[in-house]
N, C-alpha and C. Protein backbone atom coordinates (compact mmCIF):
# COMPACT_ATOMS: atom_id res chain seq x y z
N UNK A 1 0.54 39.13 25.10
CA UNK A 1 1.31 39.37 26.31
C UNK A 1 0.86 38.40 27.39
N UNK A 2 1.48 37.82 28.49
CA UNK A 2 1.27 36.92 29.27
C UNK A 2 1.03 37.54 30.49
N UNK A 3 0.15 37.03 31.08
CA UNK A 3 -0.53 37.38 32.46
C UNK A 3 0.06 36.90 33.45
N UNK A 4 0.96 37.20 34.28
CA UNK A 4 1.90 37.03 35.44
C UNK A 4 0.99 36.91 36.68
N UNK A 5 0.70 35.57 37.34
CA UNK A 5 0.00 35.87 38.34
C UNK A 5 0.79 36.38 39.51
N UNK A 6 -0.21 36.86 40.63
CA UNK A 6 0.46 37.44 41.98
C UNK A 6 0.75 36.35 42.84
N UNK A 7 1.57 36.60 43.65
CA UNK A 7 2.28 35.38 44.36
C UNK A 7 3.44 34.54 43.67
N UNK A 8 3.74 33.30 44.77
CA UNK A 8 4.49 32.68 43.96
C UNK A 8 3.80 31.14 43.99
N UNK A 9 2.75 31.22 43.57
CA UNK A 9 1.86 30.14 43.22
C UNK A 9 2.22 29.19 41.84
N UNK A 10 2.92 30.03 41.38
CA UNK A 10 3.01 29.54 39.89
C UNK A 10 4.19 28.66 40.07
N UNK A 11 3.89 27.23 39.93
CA UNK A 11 5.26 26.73 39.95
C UNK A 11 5.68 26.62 38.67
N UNK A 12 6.87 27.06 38.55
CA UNK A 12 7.83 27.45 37.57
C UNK A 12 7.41 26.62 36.42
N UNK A 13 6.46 27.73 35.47
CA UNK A 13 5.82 27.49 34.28
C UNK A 13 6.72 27.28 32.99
N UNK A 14 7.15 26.33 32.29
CA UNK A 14 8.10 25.98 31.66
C UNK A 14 7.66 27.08 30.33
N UNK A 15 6.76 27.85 30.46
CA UNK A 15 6.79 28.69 29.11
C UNK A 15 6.42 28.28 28.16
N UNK A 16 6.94 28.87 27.52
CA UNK A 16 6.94 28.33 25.68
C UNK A 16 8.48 27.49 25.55
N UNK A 17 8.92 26.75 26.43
CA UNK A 17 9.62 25.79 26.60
C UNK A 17 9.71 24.43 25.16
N UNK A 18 9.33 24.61 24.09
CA UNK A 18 8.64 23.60 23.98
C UNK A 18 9.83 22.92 22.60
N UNK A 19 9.92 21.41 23.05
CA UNK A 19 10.66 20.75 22.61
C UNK A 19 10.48 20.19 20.58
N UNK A 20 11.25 19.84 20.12
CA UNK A 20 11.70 19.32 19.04
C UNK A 20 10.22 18.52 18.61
N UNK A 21 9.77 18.02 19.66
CA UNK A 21 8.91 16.80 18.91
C UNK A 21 7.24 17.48 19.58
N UNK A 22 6.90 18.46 19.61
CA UNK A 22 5.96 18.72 20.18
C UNK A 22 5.82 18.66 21.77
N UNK A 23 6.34 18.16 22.39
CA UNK A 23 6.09 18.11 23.86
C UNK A 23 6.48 20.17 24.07
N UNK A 24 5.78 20.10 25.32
CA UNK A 24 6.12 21.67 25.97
C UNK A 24 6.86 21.97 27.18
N UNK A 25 6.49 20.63 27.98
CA UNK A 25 7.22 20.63 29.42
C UNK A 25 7.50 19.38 29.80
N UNK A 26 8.39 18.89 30.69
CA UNK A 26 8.51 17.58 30.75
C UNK A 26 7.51 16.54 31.50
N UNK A 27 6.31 17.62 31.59
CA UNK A 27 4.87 16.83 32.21
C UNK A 27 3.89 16.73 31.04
N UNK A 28 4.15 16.73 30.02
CA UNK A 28 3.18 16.78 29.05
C UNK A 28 3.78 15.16 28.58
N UNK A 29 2.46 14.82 28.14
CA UNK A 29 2.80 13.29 27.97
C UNK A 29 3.50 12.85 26.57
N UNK A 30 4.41 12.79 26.42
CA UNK A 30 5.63 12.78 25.83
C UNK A 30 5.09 12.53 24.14
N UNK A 31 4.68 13.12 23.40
CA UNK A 31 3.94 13.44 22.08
C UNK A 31 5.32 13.27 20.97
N UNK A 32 4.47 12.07 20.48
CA UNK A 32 5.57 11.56 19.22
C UNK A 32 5.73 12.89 18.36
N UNK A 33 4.76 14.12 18.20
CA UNK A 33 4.91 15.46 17.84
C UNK A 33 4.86 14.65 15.48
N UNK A 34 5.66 14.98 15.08
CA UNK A 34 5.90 15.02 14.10
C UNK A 34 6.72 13.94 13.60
N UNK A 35 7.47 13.31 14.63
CA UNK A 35 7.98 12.00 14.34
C UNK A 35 7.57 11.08 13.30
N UNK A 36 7.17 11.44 12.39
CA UNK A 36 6.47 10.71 11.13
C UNK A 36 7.58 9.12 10.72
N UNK A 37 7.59 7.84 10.51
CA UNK A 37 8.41 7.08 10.17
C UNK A 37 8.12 7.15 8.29
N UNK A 38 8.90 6.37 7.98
CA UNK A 38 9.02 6.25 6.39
C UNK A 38 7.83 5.34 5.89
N UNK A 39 7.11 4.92 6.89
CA UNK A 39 5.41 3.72 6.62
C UNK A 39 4.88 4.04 6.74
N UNK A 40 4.32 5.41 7.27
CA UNK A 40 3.02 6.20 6.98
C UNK A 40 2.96 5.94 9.20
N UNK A 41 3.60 5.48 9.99
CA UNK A 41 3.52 5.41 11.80
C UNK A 41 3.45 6.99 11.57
N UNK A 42 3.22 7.21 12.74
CA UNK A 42 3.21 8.81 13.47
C UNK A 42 4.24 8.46 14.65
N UNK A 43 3.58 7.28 15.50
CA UNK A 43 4.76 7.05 16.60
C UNK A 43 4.75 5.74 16.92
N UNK A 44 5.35 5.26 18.11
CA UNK A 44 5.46 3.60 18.22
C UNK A 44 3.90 2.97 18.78
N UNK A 45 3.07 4.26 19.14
CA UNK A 45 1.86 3.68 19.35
C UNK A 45 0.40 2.98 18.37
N UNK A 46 1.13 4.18 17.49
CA UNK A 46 -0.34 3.89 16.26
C UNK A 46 0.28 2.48 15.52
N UNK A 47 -1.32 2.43 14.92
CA UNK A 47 -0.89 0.98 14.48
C UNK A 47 -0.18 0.28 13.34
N UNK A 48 0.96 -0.31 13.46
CA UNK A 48 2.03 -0.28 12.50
C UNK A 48 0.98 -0.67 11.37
N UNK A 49 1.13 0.73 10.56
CA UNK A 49 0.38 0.90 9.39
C UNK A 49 1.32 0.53 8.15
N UNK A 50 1.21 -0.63 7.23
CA UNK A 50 2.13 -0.55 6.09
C UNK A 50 2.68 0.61 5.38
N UNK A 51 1.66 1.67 5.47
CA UNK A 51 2.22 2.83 4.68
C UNK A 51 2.05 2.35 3.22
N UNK A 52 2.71 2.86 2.56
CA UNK A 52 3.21 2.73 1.03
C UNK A 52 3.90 1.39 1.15
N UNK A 53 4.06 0.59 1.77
CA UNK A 53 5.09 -0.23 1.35
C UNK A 53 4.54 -1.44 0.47
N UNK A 54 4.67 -0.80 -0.67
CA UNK A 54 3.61 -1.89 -1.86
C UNK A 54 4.61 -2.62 -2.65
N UNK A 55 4.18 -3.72 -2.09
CA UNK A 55 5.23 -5.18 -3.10
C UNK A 55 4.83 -4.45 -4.72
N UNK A 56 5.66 -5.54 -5.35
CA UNK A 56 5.96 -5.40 -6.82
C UNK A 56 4.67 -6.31 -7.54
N UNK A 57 3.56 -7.17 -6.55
CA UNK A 57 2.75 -7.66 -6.85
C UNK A 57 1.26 -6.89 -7.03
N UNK A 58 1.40 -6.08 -6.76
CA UNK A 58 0.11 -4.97 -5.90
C UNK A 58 -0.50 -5.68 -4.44
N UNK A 59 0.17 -6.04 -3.78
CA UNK A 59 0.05 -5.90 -2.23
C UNK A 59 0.67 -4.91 -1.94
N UNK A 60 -0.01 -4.58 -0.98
CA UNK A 60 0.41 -3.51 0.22
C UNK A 60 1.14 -3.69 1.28
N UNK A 61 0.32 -4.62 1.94
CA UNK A 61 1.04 -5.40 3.20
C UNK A 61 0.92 -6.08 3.28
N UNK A 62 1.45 -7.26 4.65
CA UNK A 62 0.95 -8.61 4.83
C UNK A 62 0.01 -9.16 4.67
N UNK A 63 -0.82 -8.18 4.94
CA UNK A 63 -2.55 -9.33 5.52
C UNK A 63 -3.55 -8.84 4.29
N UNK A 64 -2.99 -7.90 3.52
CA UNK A 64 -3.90 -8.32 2.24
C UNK A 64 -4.32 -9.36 0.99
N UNK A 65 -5.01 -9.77 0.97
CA UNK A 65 -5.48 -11.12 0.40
C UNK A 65 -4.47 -11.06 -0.94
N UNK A 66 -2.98 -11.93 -0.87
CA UNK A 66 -2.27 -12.08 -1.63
C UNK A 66 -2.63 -12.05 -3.13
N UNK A 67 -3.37 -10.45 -3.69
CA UNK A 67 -3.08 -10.19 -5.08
C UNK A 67 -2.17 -10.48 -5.84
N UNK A 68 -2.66 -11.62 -7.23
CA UNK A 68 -1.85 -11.85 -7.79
C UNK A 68 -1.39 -10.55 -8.88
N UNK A 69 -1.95 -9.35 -8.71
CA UNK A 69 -1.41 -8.38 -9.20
C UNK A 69 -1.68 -8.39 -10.81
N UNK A 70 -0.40 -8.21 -11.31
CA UNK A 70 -0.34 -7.95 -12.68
C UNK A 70 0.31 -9.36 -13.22
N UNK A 71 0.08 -10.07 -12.48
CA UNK A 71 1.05 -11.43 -12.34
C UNK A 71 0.18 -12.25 -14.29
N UNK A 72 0.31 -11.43 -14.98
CA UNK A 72 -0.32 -11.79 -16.35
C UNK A 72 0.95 -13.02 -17.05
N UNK A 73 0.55 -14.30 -17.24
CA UNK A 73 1.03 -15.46 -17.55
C UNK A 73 1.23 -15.13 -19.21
N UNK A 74 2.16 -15.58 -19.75
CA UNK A 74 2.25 -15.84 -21.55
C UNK A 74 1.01 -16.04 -22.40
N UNK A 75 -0.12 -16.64 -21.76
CA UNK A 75 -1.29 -17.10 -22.28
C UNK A 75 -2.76 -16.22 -22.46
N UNK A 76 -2.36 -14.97 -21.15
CA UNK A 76 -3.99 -14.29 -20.90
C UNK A 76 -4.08 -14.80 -19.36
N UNK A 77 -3.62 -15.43 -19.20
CA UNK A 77 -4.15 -16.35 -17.43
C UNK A 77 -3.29 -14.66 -16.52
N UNK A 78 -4.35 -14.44 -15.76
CA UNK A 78 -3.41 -13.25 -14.59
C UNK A 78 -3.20 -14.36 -13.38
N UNK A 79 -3.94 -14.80 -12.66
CA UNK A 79 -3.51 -15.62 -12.00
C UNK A 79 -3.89 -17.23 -11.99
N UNK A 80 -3.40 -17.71 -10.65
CA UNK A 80 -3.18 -19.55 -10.78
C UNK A 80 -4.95 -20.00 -10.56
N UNK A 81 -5.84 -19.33 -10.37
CA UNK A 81 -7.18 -19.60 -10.46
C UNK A 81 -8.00 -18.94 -11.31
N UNK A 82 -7.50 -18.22 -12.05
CA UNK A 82 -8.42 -17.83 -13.30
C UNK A 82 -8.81 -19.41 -14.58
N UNK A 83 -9.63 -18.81 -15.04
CA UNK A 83 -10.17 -20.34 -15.63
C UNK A 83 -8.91 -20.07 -16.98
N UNK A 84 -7.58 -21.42 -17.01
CA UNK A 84 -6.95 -21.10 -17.80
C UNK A 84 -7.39 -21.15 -18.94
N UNK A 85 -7.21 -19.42 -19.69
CA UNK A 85 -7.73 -19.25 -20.57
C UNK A 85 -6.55 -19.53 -22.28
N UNK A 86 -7.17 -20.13 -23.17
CA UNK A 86 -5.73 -20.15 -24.63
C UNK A 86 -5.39 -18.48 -24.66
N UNK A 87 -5.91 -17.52 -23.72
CA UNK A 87 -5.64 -16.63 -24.56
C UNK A 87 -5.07 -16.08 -26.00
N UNK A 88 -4.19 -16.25 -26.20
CA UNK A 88 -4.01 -15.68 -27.58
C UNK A 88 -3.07 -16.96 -28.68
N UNK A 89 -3.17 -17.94 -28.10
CA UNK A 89 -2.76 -19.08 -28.34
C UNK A 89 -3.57 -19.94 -29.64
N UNK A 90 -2.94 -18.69 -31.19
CA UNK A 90 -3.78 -19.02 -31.87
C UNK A 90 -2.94 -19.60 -33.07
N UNK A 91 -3.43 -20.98 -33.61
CA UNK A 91 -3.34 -22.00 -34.30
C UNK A 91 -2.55 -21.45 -35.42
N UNK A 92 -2.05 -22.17 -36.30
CA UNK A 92 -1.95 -21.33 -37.84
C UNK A 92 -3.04 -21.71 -38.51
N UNK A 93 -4.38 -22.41 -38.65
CA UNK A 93 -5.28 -21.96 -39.80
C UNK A 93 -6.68 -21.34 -39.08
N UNK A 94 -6.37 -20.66 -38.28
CA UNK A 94 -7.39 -19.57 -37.45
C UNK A 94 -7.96 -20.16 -36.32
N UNK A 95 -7.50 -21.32 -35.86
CA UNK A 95 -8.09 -21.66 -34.56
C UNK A 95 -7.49 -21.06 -33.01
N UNK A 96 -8.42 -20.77 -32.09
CA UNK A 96 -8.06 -19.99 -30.93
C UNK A 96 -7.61 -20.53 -30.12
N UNK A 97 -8.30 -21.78 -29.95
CA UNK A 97 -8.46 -23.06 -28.87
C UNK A 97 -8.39 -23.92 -29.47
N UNK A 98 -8.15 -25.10 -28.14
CA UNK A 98 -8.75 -26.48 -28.72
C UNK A 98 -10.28 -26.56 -28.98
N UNK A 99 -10.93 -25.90 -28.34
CA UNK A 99 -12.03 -25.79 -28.16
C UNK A 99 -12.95 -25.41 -29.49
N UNK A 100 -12.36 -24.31 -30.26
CA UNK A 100 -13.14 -23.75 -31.15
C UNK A 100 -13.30 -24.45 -32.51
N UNK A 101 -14.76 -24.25 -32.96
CA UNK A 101 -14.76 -25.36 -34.25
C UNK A 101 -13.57 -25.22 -35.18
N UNK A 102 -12.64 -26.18 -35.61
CA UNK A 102 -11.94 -26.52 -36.36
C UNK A 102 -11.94 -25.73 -38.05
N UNK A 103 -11.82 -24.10 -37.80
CA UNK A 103 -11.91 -23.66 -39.27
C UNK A 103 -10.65 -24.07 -40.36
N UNK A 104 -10.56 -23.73 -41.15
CA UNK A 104 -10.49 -24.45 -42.31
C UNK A 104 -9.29 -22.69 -42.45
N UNK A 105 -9.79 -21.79 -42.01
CA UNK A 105 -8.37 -20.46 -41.68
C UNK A 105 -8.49 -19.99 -43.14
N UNK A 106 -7.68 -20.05 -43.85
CA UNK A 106 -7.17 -19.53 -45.17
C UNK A 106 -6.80 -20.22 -46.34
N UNK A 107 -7.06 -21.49 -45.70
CA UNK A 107 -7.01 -22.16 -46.67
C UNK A 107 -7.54 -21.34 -48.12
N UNK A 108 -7.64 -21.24 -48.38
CA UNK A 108 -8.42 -20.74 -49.87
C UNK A 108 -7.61 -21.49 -50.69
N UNK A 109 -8.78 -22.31 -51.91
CA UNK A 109 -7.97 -22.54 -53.04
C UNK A 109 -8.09 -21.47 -54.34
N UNK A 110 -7.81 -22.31 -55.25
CA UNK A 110 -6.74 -21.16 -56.36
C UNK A 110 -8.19 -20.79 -57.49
């Protein structure tokens, strides 16, 4: 129950007045309330937070150090500075690489 003071001291107490977005009276400092945006903002003050908004690369947002993601090349290479690897770039008589000693594979004779 609410306590009615005596007099008319009370300037006209807006009550339980209270608006859509959290504000209560039109002296309350105007509260983004629940205003949630689709990026994870609350209101135009906080800091435009990317939210979820995650590229197809695995970035998030702008200023994250451009993950090349899942960005996996034909070879094993994920990205343009990995040491290009033959990954699976294998010979027909069992060689992996250029690199690897020169086996002889399957040859088998009869």
């Amino acid at each position: 129950m609410e306590m009615i003071e005596e007099g008319t001291r009370r300037r006209g107490g807006q009550g339980m007045r209270e608006e859509n977005d959290g504000r209560v009276g039109k002296r309350s400092r105007g509260g983004q309330g629940m205003r949630e945006e689709n990026d994870g903002r609350v209101g135009k003050r906080s800091r435009g937070g990317q939210g979820m908004r995650e590229e197809n690369d695995g970035r998030v947002g702008k200023r994250s150090r451009g993950g090349q993601g899942m960005r996996e090349e034909n070879d094993g290479r994920v990205g343009k500075r990995s040491r290009g690897g033959q990954g699976m770039r294998e010979e027909n008589d069992g060689r992996v690489g250029k690199r690897s000693r020169g086996g002889q594979g399957m040859r088998e004779e009869n």
